[in-house]
Every structure is written in structure tokens, then in C-alpha cells.
Protein backbone atom coordinates (compact mmCIF):
# COMPACT_ATOMS: atom_id res chain seq x y z
CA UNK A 1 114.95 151.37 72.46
CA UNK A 2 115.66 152.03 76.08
CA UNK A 3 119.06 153.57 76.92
CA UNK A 4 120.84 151.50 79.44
CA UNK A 5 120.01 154.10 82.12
CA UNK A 6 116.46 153.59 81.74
CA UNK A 7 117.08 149.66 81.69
CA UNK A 8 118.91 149.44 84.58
CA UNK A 9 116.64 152.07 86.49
CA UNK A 10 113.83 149.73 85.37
CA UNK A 11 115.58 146.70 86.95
CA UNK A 12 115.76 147.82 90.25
CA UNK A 13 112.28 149.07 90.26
CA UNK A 14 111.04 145.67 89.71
CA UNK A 15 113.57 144.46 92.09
CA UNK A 16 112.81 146.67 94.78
CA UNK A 17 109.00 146.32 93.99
CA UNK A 18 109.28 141.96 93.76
CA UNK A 19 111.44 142.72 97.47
CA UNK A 20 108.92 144.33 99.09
CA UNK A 21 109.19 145.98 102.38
CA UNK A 22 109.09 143.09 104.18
CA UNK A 23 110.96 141.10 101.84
CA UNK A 24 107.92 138.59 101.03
CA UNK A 25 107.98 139.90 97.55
CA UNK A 26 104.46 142.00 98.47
CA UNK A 27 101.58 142.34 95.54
CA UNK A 28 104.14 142.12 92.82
CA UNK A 29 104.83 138.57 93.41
CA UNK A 30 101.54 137.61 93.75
CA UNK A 31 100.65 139.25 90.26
CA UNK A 32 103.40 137.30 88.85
CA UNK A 33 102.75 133.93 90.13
CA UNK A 34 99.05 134.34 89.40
CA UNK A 35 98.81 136.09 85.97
CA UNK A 36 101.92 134.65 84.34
CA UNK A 37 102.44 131.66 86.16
CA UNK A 38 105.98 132.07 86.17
CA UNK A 39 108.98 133.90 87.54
CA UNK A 40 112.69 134.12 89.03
CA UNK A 41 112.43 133.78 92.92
CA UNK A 42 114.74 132.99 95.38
CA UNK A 43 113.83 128.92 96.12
CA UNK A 44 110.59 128.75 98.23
CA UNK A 45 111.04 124.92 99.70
CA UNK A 46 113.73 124.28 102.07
CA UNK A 47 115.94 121.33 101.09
CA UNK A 48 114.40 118.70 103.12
CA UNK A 49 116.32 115.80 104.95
CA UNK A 50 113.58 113.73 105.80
CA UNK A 51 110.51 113.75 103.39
CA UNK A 52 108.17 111.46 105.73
CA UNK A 53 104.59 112.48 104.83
CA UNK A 54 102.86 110.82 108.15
CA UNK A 55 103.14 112.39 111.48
CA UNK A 56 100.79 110.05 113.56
CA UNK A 57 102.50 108.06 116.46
CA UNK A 58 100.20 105.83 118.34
CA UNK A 59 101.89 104.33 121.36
CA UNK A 60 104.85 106.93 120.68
CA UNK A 61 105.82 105.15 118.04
CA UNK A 62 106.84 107.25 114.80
CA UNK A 63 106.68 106.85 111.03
CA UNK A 64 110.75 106.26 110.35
CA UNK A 65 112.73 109.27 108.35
CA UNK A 66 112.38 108.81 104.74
CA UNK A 67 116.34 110.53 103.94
CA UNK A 68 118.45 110.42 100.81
CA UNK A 69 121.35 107.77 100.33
CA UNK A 70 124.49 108.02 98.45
CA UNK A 71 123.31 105.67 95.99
CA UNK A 72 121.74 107.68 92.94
CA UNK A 73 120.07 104.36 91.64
CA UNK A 74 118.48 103.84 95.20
CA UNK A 75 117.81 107.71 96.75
CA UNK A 76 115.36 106.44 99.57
CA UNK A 77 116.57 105.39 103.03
CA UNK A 78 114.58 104.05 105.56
CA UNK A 79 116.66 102.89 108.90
CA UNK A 80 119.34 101.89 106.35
CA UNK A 81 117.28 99.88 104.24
CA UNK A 82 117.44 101.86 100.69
CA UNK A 83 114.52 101.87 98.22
CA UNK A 84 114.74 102.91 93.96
CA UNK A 85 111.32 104.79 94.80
CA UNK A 86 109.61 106.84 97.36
CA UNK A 87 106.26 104.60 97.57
CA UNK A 88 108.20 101.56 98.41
CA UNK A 89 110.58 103.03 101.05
CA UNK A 90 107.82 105.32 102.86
CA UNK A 91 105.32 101.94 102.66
CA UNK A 92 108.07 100.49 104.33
CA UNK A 93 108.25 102.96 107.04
CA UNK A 94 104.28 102.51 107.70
CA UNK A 95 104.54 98.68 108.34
CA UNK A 96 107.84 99.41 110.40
CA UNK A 97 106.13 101.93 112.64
CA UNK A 98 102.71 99.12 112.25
CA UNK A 99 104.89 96.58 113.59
CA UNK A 100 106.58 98.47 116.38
CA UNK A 101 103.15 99.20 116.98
CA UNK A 102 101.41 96.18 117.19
CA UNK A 103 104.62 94.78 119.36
CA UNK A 104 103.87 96.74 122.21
CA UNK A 105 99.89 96.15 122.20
CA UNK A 106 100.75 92.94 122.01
CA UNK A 107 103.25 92.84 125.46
CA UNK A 108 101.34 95.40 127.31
CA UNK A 109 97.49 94.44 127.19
CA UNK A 110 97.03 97.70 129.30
CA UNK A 111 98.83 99.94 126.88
CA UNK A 112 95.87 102.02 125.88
CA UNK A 113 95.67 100.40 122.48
CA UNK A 114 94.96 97.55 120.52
CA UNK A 115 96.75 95.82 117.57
CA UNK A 116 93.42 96.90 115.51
CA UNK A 117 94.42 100.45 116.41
CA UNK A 118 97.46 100.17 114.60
CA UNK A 119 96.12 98.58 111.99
CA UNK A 120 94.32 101.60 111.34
CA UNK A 121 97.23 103.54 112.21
CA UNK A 122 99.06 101.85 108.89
CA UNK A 123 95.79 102.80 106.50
CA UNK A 124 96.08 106.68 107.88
CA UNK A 125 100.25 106.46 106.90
CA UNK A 126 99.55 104.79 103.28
CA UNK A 127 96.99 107.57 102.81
CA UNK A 128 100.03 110.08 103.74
CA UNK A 129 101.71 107.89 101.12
CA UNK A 130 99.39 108.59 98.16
CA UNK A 131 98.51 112.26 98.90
CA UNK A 132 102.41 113.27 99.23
CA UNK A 133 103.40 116.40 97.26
CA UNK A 134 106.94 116.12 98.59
CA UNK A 135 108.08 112.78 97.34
CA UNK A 136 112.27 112.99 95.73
CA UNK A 137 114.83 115.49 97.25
CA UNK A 138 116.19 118.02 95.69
CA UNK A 139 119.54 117.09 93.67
CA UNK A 140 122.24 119.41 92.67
CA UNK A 141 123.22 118.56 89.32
CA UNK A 142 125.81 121.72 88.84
CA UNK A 143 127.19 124.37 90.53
CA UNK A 144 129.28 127.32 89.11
CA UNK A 145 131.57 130.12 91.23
CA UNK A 146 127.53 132.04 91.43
CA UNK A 147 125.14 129.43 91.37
CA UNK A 148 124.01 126.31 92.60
CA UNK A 149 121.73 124.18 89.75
CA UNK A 150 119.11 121.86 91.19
CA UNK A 151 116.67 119.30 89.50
CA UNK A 152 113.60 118.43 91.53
CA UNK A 153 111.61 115.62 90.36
């Protein structure tokens, strides 16, 4: 059995090594993650506001914000429309921005691009739509005087 000197002295040499000198975490981390596939780390993605997978904005004309209502049985907001699920309010955000879009090739013939262009425009966002990693926001489901509890889905 170790004595609780040697325990603790053993604690913060895995702290200080998982700190590293830069405060990445260094090697140790790395071994971690890769040989055990586990470990306590300090939370590695930033709480997102708006999880809107598609950046493209032909004509200047962007995907809307995908952000998180007040309504637990419908999360998803899209310019105050909400959605149950994230593939039916970010689908909504690509025919939004198609529409938007396709208005303004529509009024301005000399605009630089065609309605067919956003058409294309839409495929390349519901692409975004199916190869999204981030697609719920992080909830906090608890919170003590130390800690803050989270479930991601």
C-alpha cells in the first residue's frame, strides 16, 4: 500500500506531467487519449452558440445561425422558427439562404450568378448537413458549489 505521502506526491506528478509546460497536456495526454482511450481533461469544445455546419455565401448571402431555444422539446432555432431536430432546422437554413439566393439572381440579371448557382449552393449546405459532427448543444443538466454537469448528445 502506498502511504498517503507517496499518493499525493504521485498525484501531482501526473498532474504536473498531464499540464505540461505549455499547458497542452504535452506527451502524457497524448499517451492517454491514444492507449487508453480515456481520461479526465478540462472540456476540449467550446460551448457553441451557433452550430451551423455550412460556411458558403454566394451573393453574400449566409447559411442562418442554427442556436438553442428555451424550449427543451424543440432545441433548434433558425430566425425564430424552432425545430425538435438538428437535420430539419439546419435543412431549413439551406433553403432559407437558397431562397435569399435565388431572389437576388432573379432581380439583378447582372449579379454575377444564376439561380442554378444557388441551386448548387443548397446541395453543398445539405452535404454540410449530413457530414456534421457538431449537431445538439451542450446542456447542463446539474451544477454543484464545484462543478458544472453537462450531457452532450
Amino acid at each position: 500500500m502506498f502511504s498517503s505521502v507517496a499518493t499525493t506526491a504521485l498525484c501531482l506528478f501526473v498532474a504536473g506531467a498531464a499540464a505540461g509546460g505549455d499547458g497542452s497536456g504535452g506527451e502524457f495526454v497524448d499517451e492517454v487519449r491514444r492507449d487508453f482511450k480515456m481520461g479526465l481533461f478540462p472540456r476540449q469544445q467550446v460551448l457553441q452558440d451557433d452550430i451551423q455546419p455550412f460556411s458558403g455565401k454566394l451573393g453574400g448571402f449566409s447559411a442562418a445561425a442554427i442556436t438553442q431555444s428555451q424550449d427543451k422539446k424543440r432545441p433548434f432555432t433558425v430566425k425564430g422558427d424552432t425545430f425538435t431536430d438538428f437535420k430539419t432546422a439546419a435543412q431549413r437554413a439551406c433553403d432559407n439562404q437558397k431562397n435569399d439566393c435565388a431572389d437576388a439572381a432573379n432581380k439583378n440579371k447582372n449579379a454575377g450568378f444564376k439561380v442554378s448557382d444557388c441551386d448548387k449552393q443548397n446541395n453543398e449546405c445539405k452535404d454540410a448537413i449530413a457530414s456534421a459532427t457538431l449537431t445538439s448543444f451542450a446542456v447542463l443538466t446539474s451544477s454543484t458549489a464545484e462543478f458544472d454537469i453537462f450531457c452532450e448528445g
